[in-house]
PDB file of N, CA and C in Angstrom:
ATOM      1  N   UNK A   1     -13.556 -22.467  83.630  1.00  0.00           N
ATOM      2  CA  UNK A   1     -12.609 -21.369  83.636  1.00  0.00           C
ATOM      3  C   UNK A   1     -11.200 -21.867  83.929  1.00  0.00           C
ATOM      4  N   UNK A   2     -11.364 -22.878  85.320  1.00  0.00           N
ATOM      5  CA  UNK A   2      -9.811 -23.366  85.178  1.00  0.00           C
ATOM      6  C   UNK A   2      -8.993 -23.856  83.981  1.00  0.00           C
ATOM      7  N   UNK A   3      -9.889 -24.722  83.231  1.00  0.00           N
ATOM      8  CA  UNK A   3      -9.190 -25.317  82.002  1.00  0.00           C
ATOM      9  C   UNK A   3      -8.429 -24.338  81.038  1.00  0.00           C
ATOM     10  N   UNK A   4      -9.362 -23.154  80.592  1.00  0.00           N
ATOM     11  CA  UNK A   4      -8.700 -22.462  79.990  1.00  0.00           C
ATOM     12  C   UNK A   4      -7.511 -21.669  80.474  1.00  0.00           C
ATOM     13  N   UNK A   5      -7.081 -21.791  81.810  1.00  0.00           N
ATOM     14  CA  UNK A   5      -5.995 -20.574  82.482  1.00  0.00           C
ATOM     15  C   UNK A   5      -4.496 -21.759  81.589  1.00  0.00           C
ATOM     16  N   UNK A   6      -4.229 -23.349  81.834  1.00  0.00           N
ATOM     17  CA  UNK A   6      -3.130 -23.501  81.447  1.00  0.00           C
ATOM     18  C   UNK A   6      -2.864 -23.230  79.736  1.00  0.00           C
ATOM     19  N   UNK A   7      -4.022 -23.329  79.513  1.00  0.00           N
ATOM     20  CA  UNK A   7      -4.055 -22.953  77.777  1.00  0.00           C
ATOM     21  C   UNK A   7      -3.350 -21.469  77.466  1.00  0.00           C
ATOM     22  N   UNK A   8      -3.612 -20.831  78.080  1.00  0.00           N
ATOM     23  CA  UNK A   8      -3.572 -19.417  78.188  1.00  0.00           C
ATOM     24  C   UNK A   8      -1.861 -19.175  78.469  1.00  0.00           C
ATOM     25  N   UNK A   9      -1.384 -19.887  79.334  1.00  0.00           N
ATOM     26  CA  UNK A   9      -0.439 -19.553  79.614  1.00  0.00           C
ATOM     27  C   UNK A   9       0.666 -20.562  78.910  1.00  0.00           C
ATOM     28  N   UNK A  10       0.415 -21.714  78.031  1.00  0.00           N
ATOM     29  CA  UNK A  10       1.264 -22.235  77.281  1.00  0.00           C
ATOM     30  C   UNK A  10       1.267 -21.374  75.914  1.00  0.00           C
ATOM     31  N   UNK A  11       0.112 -20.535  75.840  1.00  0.00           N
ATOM     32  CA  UNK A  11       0.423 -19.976  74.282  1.00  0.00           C
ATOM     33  C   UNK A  11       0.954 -18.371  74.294  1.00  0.00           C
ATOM     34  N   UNK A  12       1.222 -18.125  75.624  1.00  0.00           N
ATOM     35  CA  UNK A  12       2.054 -17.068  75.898  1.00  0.00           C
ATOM     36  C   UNK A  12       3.788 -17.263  76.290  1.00  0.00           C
ATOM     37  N   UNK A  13       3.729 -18.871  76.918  1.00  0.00           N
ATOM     38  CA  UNK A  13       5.254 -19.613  76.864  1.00  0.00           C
ATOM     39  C   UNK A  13       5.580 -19.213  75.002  1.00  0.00           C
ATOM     40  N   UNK A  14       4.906 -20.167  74.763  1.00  0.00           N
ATOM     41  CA  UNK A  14       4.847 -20.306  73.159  1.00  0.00           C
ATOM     42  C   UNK A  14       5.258 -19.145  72.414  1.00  0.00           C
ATOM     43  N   UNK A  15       4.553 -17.650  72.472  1.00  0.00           N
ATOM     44  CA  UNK A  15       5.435 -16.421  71.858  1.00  0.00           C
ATOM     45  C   UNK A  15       5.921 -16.199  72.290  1.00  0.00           C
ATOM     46  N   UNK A  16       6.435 -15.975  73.714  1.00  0.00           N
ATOM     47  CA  UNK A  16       7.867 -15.545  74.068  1.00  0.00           C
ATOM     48  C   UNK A  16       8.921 -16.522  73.656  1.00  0.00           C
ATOM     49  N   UNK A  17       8.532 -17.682  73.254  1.00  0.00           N
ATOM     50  CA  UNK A  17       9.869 -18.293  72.783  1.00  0.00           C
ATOM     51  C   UNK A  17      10.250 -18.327  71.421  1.00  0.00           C
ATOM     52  N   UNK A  18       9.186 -17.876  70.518  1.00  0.00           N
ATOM     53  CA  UNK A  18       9.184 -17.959  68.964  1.00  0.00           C
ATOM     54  C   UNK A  18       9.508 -16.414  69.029  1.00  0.00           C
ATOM     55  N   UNK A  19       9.546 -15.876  69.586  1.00  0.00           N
ATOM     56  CA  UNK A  19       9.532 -14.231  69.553  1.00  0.00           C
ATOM     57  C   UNK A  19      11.502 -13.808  69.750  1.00  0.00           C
ATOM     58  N   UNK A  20      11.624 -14.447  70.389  1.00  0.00           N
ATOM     59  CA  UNK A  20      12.982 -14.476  70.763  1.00  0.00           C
ATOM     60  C   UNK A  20      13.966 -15.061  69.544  1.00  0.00           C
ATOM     61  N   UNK A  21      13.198 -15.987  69.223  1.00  0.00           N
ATOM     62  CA  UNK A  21      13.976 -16.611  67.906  1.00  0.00           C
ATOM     63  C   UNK A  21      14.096 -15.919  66.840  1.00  0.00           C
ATOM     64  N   UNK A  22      12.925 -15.411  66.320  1.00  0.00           N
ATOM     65  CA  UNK A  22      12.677 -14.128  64.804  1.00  0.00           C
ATOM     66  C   UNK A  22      13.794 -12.934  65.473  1.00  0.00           C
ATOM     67  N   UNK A  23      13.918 -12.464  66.327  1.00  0.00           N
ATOM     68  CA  UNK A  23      15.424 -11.538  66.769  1.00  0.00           C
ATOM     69  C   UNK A  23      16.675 -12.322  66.540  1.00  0.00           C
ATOM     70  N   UNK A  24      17.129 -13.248  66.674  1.00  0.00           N
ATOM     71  CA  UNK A  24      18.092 -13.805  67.030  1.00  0.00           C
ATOM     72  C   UNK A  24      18.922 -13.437  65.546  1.00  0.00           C
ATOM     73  N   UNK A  25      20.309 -13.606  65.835  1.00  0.00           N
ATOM     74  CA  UNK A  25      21.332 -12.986  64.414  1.00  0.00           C
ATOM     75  C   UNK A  25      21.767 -14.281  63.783  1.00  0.00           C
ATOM     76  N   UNK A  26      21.824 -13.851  62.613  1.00  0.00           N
ATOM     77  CA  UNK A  26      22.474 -14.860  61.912  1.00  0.00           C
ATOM     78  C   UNK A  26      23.892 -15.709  62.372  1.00  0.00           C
ATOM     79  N   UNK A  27      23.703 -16.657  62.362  1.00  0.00           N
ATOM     80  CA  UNK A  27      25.292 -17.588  63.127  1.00  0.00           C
ATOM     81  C   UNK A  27      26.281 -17.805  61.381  1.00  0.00           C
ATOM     82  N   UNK A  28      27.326 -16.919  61.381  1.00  0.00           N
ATOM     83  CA  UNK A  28      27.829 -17.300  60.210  1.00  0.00           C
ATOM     84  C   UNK A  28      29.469 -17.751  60.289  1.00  0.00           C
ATOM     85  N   UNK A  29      29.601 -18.768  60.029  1.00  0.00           N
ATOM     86  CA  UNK A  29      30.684 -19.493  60.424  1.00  0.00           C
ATOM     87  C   UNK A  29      31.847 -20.179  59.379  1.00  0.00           C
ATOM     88  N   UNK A  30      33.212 -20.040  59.495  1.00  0.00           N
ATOM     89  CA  UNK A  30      33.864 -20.428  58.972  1.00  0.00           C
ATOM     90  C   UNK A  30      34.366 -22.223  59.558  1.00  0.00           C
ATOM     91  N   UNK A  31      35.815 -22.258  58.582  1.00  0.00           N
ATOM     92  CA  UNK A  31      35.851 -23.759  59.524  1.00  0.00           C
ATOM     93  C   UNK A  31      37.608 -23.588  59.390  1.00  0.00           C
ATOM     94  N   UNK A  32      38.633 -24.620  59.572  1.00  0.00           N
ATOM     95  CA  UNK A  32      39.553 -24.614  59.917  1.00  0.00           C
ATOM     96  C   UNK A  32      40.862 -24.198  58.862  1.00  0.00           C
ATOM     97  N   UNK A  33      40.125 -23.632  57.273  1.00  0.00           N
ATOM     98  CA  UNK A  33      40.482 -23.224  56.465  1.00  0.00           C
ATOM     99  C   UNK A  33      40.570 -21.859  56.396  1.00  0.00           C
ATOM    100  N   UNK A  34      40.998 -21.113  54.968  1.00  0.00           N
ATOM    101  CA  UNK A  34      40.905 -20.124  54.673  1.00  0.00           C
ATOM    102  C   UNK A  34      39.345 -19.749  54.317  1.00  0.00           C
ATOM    103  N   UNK A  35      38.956 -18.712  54.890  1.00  0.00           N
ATOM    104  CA  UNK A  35      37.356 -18.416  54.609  1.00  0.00           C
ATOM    105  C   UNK A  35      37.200 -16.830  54.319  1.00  0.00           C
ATOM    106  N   UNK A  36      36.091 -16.722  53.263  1.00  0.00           N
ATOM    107  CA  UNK A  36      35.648 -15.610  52.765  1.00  0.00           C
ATOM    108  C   UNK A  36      33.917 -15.693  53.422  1.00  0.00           C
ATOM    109  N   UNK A  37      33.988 -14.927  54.475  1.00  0.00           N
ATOM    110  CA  UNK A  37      32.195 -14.867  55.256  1.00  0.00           C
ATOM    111  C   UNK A  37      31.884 -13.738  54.768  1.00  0.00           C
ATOM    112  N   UNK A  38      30.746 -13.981  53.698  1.00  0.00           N
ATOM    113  CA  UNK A  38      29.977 -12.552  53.810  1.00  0.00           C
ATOM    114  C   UNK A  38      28.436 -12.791  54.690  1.00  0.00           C
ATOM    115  N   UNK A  39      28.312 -11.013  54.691  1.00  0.00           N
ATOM    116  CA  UNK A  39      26.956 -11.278  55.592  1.00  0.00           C
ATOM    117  C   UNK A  39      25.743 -10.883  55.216  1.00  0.00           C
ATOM    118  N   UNK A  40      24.669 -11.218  56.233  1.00  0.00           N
ATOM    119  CA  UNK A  40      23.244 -11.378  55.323  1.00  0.00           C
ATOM    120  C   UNK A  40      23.101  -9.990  55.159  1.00  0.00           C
ATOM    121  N   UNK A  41      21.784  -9.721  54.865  1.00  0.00           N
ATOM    122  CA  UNK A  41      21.145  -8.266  55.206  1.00  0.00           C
ATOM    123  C   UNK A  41      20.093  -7.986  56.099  1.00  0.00           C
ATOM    124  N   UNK A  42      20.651  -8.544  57.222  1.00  0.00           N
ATOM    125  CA  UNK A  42      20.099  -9.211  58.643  1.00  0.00           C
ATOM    126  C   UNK A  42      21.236  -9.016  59.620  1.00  0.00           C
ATOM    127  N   UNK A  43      21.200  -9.024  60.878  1.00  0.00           N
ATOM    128  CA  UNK A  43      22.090  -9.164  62.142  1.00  0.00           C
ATOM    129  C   UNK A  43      22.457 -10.684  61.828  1.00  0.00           C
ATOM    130  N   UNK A  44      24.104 -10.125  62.012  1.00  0.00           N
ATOM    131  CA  UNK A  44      24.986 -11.403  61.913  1.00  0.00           C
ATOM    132  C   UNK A  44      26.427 -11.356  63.039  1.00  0.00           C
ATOM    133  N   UNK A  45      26.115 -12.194  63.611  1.00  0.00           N
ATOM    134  CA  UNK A  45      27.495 -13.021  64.203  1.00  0.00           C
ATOM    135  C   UNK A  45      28.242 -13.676  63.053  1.00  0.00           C
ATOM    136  N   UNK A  46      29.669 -13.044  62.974  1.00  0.00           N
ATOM    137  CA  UNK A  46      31.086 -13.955  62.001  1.00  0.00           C
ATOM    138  C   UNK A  46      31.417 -14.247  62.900  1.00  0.00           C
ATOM    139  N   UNK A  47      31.859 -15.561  62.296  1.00  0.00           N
ATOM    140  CA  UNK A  47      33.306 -16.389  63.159  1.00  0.00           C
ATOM    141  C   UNK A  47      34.205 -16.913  62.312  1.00  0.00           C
ATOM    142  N   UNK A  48      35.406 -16.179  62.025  1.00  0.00           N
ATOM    143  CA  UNK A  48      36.373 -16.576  60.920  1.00  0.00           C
ATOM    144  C   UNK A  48      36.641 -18.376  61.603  1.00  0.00           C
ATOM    145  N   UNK A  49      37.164 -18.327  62.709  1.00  0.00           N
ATOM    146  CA  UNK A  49      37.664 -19.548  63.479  1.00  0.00           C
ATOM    147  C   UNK A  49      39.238 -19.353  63.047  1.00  0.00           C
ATOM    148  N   UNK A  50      39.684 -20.288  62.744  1.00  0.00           N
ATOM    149  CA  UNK A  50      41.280 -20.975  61.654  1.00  0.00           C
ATOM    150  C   UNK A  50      40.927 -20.904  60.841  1.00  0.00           C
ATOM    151  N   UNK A  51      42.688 -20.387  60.554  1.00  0.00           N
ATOM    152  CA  UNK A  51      42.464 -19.865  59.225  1.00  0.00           C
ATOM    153  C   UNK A  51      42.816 -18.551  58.473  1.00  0.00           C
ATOM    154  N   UNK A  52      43.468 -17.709  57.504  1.00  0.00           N
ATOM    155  CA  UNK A  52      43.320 -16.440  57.171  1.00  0.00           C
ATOM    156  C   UNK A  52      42.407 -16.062  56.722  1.00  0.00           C
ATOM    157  N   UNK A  53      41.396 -15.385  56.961  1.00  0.00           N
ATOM    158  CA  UNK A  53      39.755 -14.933  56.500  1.00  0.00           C
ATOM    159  C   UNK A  53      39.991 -13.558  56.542  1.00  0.00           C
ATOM    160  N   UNK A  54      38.792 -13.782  55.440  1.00  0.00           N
ATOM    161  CA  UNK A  54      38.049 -12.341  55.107  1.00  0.00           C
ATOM    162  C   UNK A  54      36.168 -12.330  55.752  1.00  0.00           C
ATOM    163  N   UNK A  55      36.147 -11.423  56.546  1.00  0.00           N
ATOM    164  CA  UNK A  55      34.778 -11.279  57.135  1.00  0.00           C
ATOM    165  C   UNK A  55      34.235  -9.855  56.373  1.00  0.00           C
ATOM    166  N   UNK A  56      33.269 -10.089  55.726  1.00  0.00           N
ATOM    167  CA  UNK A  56      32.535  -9.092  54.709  1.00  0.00           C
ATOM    168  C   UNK A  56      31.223  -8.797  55.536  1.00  0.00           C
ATOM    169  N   UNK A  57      31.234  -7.767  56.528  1.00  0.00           N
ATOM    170  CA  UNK A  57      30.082  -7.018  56.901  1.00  0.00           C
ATOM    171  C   UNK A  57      29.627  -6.021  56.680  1.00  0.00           C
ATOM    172  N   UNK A  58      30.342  -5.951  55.384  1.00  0.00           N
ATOM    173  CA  UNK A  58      29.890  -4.160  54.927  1.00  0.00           C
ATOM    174  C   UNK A  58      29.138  -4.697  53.618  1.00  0.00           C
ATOM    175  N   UNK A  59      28.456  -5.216  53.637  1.00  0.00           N
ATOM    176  CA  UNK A  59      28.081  -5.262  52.108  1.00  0.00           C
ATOM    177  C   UNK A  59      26.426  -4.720  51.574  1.00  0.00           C
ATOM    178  N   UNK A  60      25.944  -4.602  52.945  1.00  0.00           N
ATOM    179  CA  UNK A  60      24.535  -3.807  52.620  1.00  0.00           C
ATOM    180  C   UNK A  60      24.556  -2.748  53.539  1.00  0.00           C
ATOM    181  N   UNK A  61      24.572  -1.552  52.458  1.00  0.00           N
ATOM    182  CA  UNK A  61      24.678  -0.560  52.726  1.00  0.00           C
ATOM    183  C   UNK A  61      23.642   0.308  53.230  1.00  0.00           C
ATOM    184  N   UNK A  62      23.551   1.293  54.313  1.00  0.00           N
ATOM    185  CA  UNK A  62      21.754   2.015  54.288  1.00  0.00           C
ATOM    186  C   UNK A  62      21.103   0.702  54.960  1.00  0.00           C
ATOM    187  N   UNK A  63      21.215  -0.443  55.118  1.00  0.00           N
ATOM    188  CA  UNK A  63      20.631  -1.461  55.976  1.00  0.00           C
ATOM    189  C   UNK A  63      20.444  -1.225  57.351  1.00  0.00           C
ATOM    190  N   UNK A  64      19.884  -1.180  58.195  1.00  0.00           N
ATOM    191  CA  UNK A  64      19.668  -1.201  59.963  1.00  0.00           C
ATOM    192  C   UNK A  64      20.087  -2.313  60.125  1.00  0.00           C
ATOM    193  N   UNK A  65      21.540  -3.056  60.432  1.00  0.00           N
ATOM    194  CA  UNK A  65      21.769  -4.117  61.155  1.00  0.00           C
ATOM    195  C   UNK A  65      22.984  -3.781  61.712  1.00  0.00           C
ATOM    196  N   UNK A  66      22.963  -4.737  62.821  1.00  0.00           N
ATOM    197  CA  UNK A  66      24.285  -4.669  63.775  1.00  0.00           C
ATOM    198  C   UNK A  66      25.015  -6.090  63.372  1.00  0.00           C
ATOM    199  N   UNK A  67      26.045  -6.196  63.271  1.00  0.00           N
ATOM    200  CA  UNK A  67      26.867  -7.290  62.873  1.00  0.00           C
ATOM    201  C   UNK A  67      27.911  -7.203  63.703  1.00  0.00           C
ATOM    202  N   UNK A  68      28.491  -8.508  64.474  1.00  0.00           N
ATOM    203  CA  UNK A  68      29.293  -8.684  65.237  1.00  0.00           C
ATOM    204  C   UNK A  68      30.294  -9.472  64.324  1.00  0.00           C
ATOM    205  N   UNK A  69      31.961  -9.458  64.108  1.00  0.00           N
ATOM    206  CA  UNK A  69      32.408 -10.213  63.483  1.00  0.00           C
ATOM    207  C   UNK A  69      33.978 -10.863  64.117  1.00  0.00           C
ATOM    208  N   UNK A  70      34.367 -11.864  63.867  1.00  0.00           N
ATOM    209  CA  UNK A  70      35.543 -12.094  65.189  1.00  0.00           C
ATOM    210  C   UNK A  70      36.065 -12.998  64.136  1.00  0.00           C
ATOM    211  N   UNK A  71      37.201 -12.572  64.046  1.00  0.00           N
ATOM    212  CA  UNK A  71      38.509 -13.322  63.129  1.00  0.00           C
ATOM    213  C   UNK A  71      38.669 -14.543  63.228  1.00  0.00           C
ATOM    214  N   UNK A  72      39.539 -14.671  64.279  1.00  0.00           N
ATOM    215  CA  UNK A  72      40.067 -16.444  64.605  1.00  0.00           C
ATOM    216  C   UNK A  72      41.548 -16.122  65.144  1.00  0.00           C
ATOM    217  N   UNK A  73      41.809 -17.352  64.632  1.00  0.00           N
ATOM    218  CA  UNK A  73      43.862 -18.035  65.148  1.00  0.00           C
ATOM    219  C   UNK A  73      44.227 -17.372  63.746  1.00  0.00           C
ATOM    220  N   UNK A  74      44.141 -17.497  62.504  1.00  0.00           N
ATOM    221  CA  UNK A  74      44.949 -16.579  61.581  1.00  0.00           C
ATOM    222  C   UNK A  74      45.504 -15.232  61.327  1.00  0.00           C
ATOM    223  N   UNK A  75      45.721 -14.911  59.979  1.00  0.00           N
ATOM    224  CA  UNK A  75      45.789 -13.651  59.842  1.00  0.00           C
ATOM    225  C   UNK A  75      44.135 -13.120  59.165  1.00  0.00           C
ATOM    226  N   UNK A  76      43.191 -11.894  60.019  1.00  0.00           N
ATOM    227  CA  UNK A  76      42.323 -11.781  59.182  1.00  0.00           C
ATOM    228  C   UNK A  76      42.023 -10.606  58.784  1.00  0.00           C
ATOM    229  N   UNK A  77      41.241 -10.377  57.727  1.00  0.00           N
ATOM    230  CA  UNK A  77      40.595  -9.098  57.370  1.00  0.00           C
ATOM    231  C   UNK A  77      39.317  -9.181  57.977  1.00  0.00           C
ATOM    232  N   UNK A  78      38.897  -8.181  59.061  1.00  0.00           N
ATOM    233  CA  UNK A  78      37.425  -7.894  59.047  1.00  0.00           C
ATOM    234  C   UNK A  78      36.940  -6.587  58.982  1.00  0.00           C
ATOM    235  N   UNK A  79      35.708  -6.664  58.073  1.00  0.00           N
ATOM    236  CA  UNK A  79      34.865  -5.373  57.524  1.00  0.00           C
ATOM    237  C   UNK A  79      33.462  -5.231  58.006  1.00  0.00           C
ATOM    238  N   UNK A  80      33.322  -3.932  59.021  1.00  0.00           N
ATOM    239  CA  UNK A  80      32.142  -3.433  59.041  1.00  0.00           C
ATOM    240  C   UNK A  80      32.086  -2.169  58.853  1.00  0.00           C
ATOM    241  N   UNK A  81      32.903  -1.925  58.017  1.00  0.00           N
ATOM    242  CA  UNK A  81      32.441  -0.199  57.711  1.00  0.00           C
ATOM    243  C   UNK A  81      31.376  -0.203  56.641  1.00  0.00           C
ATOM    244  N   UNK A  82      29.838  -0.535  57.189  1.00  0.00           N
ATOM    245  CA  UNK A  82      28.982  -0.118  56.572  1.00  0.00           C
ATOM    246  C   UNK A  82      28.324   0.931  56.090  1.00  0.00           C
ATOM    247  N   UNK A  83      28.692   1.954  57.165  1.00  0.00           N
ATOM    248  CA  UNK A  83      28.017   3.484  56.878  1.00  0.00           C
ATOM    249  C   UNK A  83      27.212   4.115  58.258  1.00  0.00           C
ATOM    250  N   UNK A  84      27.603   2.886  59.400  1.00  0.00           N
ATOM    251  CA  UNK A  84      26.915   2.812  60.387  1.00  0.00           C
ATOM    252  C   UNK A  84      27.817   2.383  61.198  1.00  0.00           C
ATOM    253  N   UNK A  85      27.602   3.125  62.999  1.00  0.00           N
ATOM    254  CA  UNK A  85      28.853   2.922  63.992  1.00  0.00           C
ATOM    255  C   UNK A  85      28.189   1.969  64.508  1.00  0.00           C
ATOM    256  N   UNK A  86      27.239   0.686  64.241  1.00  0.00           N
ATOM    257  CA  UNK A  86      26.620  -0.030  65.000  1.00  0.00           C
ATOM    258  C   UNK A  86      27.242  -1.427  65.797  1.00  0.00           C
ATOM    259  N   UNK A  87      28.354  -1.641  64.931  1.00  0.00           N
ATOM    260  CA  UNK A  87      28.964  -3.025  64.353  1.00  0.00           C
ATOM    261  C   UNK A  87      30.250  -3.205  65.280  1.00  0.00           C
ATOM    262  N   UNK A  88      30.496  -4.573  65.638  1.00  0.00           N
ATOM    263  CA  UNK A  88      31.679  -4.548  65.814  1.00  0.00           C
ATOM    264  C   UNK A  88      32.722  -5.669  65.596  1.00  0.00           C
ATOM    265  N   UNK A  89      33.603  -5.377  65.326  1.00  0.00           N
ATOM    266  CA  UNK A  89      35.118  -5.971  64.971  1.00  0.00           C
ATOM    267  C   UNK A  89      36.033  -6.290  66.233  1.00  0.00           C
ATOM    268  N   UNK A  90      36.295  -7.883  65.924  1.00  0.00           N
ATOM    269  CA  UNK A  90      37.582  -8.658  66.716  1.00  0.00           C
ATOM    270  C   UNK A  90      38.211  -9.063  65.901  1.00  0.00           C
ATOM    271  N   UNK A  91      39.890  -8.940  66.008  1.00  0.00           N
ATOM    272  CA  UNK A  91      40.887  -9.869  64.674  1.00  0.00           C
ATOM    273  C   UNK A  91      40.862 -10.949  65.472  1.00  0.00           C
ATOM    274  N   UNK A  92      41.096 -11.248  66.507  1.00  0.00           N
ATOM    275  CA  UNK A  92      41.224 -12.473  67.581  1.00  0.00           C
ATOM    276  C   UNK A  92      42.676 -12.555  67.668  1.00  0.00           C
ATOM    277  N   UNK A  93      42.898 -13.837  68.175  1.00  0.00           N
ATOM    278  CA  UNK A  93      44.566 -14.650  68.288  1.00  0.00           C
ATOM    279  C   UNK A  93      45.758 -14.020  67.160  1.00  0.00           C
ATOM    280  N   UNK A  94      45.340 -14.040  66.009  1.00  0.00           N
ATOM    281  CA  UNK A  94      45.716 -13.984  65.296  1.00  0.00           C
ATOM    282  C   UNK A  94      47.191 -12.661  65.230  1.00  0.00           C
ATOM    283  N   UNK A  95      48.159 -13.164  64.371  1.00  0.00           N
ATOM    284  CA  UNK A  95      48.931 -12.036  64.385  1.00  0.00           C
ATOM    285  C   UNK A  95      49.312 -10.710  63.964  1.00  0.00           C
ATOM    286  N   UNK A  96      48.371 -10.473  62.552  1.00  0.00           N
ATOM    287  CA  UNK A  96      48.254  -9.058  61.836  1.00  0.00           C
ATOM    288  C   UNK A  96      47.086  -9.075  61.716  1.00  0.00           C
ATOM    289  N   UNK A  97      45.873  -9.200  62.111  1.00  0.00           N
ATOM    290  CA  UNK A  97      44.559  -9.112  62.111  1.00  0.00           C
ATOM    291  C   UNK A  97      44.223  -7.376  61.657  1.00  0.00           C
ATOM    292  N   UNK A  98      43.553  -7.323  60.534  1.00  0.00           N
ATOM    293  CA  UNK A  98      43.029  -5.580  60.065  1.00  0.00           C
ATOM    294  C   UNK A  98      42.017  -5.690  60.305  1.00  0.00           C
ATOM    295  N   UNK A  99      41.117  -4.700  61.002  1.00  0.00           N
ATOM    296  CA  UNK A  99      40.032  -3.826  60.652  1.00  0.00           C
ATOM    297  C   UNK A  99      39.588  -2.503  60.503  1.00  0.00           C
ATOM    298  N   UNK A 100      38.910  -2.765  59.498  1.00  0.00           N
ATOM    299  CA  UNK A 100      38.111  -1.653  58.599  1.00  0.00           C
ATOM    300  C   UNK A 100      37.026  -1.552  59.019  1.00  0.00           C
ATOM    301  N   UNK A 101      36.421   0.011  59.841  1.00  0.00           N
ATOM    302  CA  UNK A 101      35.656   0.201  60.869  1.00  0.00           C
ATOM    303  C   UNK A 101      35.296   1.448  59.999  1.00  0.00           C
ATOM    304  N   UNK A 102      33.773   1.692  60.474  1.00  0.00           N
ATOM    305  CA  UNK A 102      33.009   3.267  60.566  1.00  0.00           C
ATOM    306  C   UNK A 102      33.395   4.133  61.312  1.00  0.00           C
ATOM    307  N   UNK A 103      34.165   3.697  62.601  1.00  0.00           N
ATOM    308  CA  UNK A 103      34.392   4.240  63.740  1.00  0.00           C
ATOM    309  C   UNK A 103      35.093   3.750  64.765  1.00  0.00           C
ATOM    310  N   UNK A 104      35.651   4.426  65.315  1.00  0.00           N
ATOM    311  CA  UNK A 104      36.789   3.574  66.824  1.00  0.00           C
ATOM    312  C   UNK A 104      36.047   2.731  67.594  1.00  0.00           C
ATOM    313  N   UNK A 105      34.986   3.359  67.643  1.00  0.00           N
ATOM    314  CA  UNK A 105      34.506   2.701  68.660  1.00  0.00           C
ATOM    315  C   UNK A 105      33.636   1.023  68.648  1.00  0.00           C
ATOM    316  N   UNK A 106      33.546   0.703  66.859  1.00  0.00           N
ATOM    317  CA  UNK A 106      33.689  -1.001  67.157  1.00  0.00           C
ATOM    318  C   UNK A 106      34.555  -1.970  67.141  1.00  0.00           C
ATOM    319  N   UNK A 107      35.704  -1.415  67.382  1.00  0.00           N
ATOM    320  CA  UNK A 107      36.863  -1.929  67.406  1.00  0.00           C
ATOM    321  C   UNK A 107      36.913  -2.959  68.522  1.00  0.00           C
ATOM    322  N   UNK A 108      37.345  -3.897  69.042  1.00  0.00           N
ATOM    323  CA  UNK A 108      37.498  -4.841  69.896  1.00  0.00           C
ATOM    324  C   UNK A 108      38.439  -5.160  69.916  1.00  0.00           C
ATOM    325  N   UNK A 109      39.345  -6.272  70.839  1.00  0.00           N
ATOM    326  CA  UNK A 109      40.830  -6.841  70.800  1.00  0.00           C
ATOM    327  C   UNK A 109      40.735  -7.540  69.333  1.00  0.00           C
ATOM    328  N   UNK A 110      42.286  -7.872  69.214  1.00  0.00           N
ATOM    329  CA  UNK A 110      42.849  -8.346  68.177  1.00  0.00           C
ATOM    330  C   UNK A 110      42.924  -8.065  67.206  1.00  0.00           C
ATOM    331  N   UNK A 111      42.650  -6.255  67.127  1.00  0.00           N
ATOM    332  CA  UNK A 111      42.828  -5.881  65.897  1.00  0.00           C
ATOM    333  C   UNK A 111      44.022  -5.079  65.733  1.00  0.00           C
ATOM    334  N   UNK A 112      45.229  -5.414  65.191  1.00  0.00           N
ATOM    335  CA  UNK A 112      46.534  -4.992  65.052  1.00  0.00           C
ATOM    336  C   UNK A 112      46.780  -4.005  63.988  1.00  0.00           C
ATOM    337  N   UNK A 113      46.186  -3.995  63.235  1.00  0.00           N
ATOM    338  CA  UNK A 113      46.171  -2.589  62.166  1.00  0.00           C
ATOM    339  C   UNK A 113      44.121  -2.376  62.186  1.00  0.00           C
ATOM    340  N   UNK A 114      44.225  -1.051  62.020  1.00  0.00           N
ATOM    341  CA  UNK A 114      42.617  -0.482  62.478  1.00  0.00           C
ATOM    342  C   UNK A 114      42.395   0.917  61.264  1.00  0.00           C
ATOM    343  N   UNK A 115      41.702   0.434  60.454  1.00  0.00           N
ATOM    344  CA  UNK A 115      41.809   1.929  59.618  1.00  0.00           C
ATOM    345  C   UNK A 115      39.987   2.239  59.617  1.00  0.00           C
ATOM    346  N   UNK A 116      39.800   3.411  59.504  1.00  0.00           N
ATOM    347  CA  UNK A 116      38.616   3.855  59.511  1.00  0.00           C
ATOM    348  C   UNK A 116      38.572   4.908  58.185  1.00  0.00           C
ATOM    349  N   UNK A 117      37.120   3.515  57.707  1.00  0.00           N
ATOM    350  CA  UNK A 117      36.969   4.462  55.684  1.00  0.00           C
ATOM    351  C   UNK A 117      35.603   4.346  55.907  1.00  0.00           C
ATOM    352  N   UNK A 118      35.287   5.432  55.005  1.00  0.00           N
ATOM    353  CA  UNK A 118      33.774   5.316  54.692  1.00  0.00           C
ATOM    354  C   UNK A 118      33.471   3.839  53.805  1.00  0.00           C
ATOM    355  N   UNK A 119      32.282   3.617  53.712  1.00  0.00           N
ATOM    356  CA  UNK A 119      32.140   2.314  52.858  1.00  0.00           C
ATOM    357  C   UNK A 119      32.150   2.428  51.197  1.00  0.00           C
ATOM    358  N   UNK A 120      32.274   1.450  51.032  1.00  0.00           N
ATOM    359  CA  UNK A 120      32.815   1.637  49.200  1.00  0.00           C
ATOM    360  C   UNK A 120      31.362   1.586  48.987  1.00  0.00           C
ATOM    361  N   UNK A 121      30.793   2.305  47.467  1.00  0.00           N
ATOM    362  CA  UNK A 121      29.811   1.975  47.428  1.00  0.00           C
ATOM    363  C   UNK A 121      29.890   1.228  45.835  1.00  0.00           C
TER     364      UNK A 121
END
């Protein structure tokens, strides 16, 4: 009986750690250029970084995901007006940073112009 208790409890280590991973959001990343990030049709973290970027989180529409998206040091565009107040928007550092939101309320710092549209379909 003893033998089987550490078995038991490495294959319960074991799904809580693979379990945690299948949740985890997409890491979607720019680099020290100009970048166009679109996102999955999955939970996604943007990171424009440097750079003037465009962060595309509206692009699946009617989808259940939350998408987090954060500009950088440039000037950026970021989009989560999916159709859903789930999401949220940072322009960052940057100096005219826009976002295009479902709602006020995913708005975050660094966003210097803020318009709220329904999503294009």
């Amino acid at each position: 009986m003893r033998k089987g208790t550490p078995m038991v409890a490495l294959v319960a280590l074991m799904v809580a750690i693979f379990a945690t991973a299948a949740y985890a959001a997409n890491l979607i990343e720019g680099n020290n250029h100009n970048n166009t990030l679109n996102e999955t049709n999955g939970d996604d973290d943007m990171f424009g970084l440097k750079g003037d970027d465009v962060l595309k989180a509206n692009l699946f529409l009617g989808v259940d995901d939350v998408d987090n998206a954060y500009g950088g040091a440039g000037t950026d565009f970021v989009y989560v007006n999916d159709g859903d107040s789930d999401d949220f928007a940072a322009g960052g550092a940057g100096p005219r940073d826009r976002c295009i939101v479902d709602d006020l309320s995913e708005v975050g710092n660094g966003c210097e112009r803020v318009r709220v549209e329904p999503p294009v379909e």
